[in-house]
Protein backbone atom coordinates (compact mmCIF):
# COMPACT_ATOMS: atom_id res chain seq x y z
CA UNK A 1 13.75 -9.50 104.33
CA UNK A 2 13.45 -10.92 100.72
CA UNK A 3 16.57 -9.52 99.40
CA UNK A 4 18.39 -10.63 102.63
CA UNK A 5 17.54 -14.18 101.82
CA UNK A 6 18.52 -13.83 98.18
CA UNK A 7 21.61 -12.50 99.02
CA UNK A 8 22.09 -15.50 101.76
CA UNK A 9 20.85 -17.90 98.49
CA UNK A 10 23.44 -16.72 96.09
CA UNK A 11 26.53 -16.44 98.65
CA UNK A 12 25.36 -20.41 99.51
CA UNK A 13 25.47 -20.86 96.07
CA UNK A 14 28.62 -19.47 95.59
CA UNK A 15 30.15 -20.93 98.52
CA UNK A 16 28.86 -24.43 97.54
CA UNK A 17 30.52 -23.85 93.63
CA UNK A 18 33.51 -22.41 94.77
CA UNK A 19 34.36 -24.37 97.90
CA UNK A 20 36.20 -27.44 96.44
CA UNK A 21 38.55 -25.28 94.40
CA UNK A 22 39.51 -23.21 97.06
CA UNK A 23 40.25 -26.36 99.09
CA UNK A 24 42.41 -27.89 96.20
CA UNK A 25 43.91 -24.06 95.88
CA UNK A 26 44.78 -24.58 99.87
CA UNK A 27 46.17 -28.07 99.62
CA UNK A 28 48.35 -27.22 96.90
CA UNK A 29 50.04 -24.18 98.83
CA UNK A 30 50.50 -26.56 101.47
CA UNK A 31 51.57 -29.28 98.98
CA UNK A 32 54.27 -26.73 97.93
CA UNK A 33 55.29 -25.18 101.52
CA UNK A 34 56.19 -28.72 102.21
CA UNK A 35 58.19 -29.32 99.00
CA UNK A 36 60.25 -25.96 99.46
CA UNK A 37 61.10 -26.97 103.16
CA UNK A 38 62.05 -30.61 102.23
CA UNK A 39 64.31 -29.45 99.26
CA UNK A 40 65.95 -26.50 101.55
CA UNK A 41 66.45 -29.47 104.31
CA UNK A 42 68.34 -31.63 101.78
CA UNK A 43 70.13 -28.71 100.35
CA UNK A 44 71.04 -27.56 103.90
CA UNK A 45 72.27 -31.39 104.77
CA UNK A 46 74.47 -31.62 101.45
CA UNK A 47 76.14 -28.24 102.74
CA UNK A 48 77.58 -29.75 105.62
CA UNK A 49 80.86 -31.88 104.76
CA UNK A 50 81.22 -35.11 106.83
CA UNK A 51 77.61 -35.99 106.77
CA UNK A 52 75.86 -38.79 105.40
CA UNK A 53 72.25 -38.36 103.39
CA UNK A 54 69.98 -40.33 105.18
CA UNK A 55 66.82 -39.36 102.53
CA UNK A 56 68.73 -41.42 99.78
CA UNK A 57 66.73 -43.33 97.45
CA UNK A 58 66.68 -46.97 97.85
CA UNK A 59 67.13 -49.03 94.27
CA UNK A 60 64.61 -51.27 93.68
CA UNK A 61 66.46 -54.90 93.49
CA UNK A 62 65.73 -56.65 90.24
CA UNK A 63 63.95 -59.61 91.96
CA UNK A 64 61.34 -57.24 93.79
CA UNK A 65 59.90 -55.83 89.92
CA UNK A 66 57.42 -57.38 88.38
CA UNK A 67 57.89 -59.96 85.79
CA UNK A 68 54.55 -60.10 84.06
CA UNK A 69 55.23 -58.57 80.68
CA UNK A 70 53.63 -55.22 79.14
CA UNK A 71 50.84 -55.30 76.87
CA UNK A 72 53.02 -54.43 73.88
CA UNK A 73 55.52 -57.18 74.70
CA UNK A 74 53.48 -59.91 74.72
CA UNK A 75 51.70 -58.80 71.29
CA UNK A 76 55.19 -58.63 69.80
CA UNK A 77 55.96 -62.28 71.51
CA UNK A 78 52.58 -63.62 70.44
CA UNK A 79 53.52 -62.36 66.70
CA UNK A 80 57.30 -63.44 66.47
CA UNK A 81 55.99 -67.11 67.84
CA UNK A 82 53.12 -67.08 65.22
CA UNK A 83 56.09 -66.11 61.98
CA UNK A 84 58.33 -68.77 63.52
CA UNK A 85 55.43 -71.41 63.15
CA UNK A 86 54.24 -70.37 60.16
CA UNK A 87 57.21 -70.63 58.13
C-alpha cells in the first residue's frame, strides 16, 4: 500500500509540473492547424479567377494613428528646441 501511494505522489507530481506545458504544447498544434487551414483557404480563393478576396487587409487611415510622439522623438525635439535657445 505504501509504494502505491508513492507512486500516486510522484505521478501527481509529475502531472502537476508537466501539465501547463503540455497544455501550451496542445494550444500551439491547434494554433498551427488553424494557421495551415486559413492560409490553404486564401490560397484556394486566389486560385479561382473572377473572385474577389474578401480577407483583405484594411489600411489604417492616417487620422485613426496616434499622434502622441515616441519617446525618442520627443528627446530629440526637447534637445533641438534647447540648441535653438541657447545659441
Amino acid at each position: 500500500m505504501n509504494a502505491l501511494s508513492e507512486y500516486l505522489t510522484v505521478l501527481a507530481l509529475f502531472l502537476l509540473l508537466a501539465g501547463p506545458a503540455l497544455v501550451g504544447h496542445l494550444h500551439e498544434r491547434r494554433i498551427d492547424r488553424q494557421l495551415k487551414a486559413a492560409e490553404a483557404a486564401q490560397a484556394a480563393s486566389a486560385a479561382r479567377p473572377g473572385t474577389r478576396n474578401l480577407a483583405r487587409t484594411r489600411t489604417q487611415k492616417s487620422s485613426s494613428r496616434s499622434t502622441v510622439p515616441s519617446t525618442a522623438t520627443w528627446y530629440a525635439e526637447g534637445r533641438r528646441s534647447k540648441k535653438l535657445v541657447s545659441s
